[in-house]
C-alpha atoms as a PDB file:
ATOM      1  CA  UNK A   1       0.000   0.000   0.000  1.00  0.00           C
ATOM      2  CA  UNK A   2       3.013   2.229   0.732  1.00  0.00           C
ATOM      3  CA  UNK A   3       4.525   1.688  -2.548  1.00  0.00           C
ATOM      4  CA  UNK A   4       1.762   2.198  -4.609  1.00  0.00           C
ATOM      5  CA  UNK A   5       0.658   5.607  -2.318  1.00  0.00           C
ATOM      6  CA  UNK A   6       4.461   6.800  -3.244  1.00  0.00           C
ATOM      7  CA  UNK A   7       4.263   5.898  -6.472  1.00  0.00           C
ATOM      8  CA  UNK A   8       0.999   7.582  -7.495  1.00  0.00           C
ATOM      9  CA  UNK A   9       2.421  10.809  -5.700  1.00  0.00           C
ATOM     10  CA  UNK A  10       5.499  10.166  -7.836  1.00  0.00           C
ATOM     11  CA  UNK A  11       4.474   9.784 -10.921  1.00  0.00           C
ATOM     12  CA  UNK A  12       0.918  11.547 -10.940  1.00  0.00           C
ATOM     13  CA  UNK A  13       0.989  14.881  -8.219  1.00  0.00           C
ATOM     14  CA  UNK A  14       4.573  15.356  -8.451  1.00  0.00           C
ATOM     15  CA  UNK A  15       5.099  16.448 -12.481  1.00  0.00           C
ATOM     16  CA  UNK A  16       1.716  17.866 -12.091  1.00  0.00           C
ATOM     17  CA  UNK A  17       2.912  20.339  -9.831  1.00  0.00           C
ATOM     18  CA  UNK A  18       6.278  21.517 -10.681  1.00  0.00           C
ATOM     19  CA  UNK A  19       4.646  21.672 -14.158  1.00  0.00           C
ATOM     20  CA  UNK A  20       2.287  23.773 -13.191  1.00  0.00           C
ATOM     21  CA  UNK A  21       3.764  26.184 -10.803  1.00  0.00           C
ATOM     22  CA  UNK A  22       6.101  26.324 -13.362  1.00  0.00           C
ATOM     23  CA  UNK A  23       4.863  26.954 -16.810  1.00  0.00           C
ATOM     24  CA  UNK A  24       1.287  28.443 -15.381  1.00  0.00           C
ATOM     25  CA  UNK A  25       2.741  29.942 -11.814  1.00  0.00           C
ATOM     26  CA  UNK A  26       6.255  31.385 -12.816  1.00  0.00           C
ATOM     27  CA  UNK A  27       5.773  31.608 -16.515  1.00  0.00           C
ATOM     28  CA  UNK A  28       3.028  32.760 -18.173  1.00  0.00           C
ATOM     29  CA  UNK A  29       2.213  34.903 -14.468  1.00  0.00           C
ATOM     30  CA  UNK A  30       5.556  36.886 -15.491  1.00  0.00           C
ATOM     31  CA  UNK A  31       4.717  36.741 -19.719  1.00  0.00           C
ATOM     32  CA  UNK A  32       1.056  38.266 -18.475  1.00  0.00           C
ATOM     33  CA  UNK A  33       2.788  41.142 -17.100  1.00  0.00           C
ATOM     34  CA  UNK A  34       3.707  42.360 -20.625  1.00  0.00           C
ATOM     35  CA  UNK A  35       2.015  40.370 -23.331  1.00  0.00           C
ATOM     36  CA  UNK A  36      -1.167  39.918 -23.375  1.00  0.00           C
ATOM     37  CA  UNK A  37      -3.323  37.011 -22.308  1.00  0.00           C
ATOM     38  CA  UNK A  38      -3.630  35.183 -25.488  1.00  0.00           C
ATOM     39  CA  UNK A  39      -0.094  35.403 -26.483  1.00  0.00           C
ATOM     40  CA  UNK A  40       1.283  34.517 -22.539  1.00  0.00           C
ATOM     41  CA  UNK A  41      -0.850  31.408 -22.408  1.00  0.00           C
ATOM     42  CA  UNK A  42       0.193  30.529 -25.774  1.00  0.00           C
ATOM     43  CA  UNK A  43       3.238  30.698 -25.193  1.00  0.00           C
ATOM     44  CA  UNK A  44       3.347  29.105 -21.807  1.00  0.00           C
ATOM     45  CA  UNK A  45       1.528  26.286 -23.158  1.00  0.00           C
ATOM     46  CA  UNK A  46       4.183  26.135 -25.911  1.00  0.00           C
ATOM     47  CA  UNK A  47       6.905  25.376 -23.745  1.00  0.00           C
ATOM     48  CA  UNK A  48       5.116  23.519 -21.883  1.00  0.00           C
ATOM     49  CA  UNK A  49       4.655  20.944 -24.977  1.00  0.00           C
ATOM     50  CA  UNK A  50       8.107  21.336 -26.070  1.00  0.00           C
ATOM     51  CA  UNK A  51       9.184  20.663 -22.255  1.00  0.00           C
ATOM     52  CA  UNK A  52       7.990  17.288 -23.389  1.00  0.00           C
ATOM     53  CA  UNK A  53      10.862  16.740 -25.160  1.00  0.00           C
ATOM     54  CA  UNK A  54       8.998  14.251 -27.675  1.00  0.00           C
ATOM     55  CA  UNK A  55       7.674  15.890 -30.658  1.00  0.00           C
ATOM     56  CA  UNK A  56       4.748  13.557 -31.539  1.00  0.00           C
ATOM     57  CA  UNK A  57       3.950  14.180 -27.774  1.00  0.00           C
ATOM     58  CA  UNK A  58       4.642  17.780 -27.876  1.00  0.00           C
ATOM     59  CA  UNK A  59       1.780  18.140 -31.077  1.00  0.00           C
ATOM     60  CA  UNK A  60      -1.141  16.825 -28.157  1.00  0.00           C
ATOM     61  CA  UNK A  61       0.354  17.861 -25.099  1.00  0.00           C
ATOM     62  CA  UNK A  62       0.135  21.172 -26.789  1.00  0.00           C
ATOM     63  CA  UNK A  63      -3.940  21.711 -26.906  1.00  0.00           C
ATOM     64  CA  UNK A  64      -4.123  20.475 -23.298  1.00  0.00           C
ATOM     65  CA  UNK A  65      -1.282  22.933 -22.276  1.00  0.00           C
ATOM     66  CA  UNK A  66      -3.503  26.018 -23.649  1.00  0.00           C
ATOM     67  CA  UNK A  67      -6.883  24.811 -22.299  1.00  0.00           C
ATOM     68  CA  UNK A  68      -4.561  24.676 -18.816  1.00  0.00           C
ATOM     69  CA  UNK A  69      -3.427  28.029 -19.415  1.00  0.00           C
ATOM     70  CA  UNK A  70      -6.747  29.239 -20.140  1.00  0.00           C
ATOM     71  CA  UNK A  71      -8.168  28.131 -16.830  1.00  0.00           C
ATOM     72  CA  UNK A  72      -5.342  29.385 -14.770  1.00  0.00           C
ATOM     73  CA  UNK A  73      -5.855  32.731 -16.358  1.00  0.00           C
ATOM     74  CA  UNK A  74      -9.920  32.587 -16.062  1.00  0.00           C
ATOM     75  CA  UNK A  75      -9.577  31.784 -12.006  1.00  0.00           C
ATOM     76  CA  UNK A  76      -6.364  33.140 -11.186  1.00  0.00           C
ATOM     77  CA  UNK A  77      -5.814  30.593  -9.462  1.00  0.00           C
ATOM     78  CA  UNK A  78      -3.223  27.778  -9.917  1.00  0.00           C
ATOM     79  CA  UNK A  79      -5.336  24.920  -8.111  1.00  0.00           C
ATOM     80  CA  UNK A  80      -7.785  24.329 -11.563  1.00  0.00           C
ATOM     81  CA  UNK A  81      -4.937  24.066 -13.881  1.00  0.00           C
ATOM     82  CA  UNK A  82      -3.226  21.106 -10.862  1.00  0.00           C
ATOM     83  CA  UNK A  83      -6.688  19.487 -11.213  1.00  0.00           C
ATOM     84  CA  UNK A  84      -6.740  19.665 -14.861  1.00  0.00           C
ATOM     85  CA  UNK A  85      -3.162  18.246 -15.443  1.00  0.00           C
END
């Protein structure tokens, strides 16, 4: 039961939320302070695909990283776009 509690936290909340506070916390937060909103999430969500380091990956991770950045921005709030990953 211990393993598989510490692996779920590994492998599911972990990346989830240095990916997030990341790419929607530090990122497109700072980007939002200059751009505007459409161009910071896109962009956010950008590297967040390419942060993927696959390319085939990158192509769908990329749709799910703007709808992400679009509800971080909507609720500024970084606890949605944790759920949503």
């Amino acid at each position: 039961v211990v393993f598989f509690v510490l692996t779920v936290l590994g492998v599911a909340l972990m990346p989830a939320l240095a990916e997030e506070f990341l790419f929607r916390g530090y990122v497109q937060s700072r980007l939002l302070r200059a751009w505007p909103a459409w161009a910071a999430v896109l962009t956010s969500a950008a590297l967040f695909a390419v942060a993927h380091m696959d390319p085939i990956q990158s192509l769908g991770v990329l749709p799910i990283g703007i709808r992400i950045g679009i509800v971080a921005f909507r609720t500024n709030s970084l606890l949605p776009a944790i759920g949503c990953h």
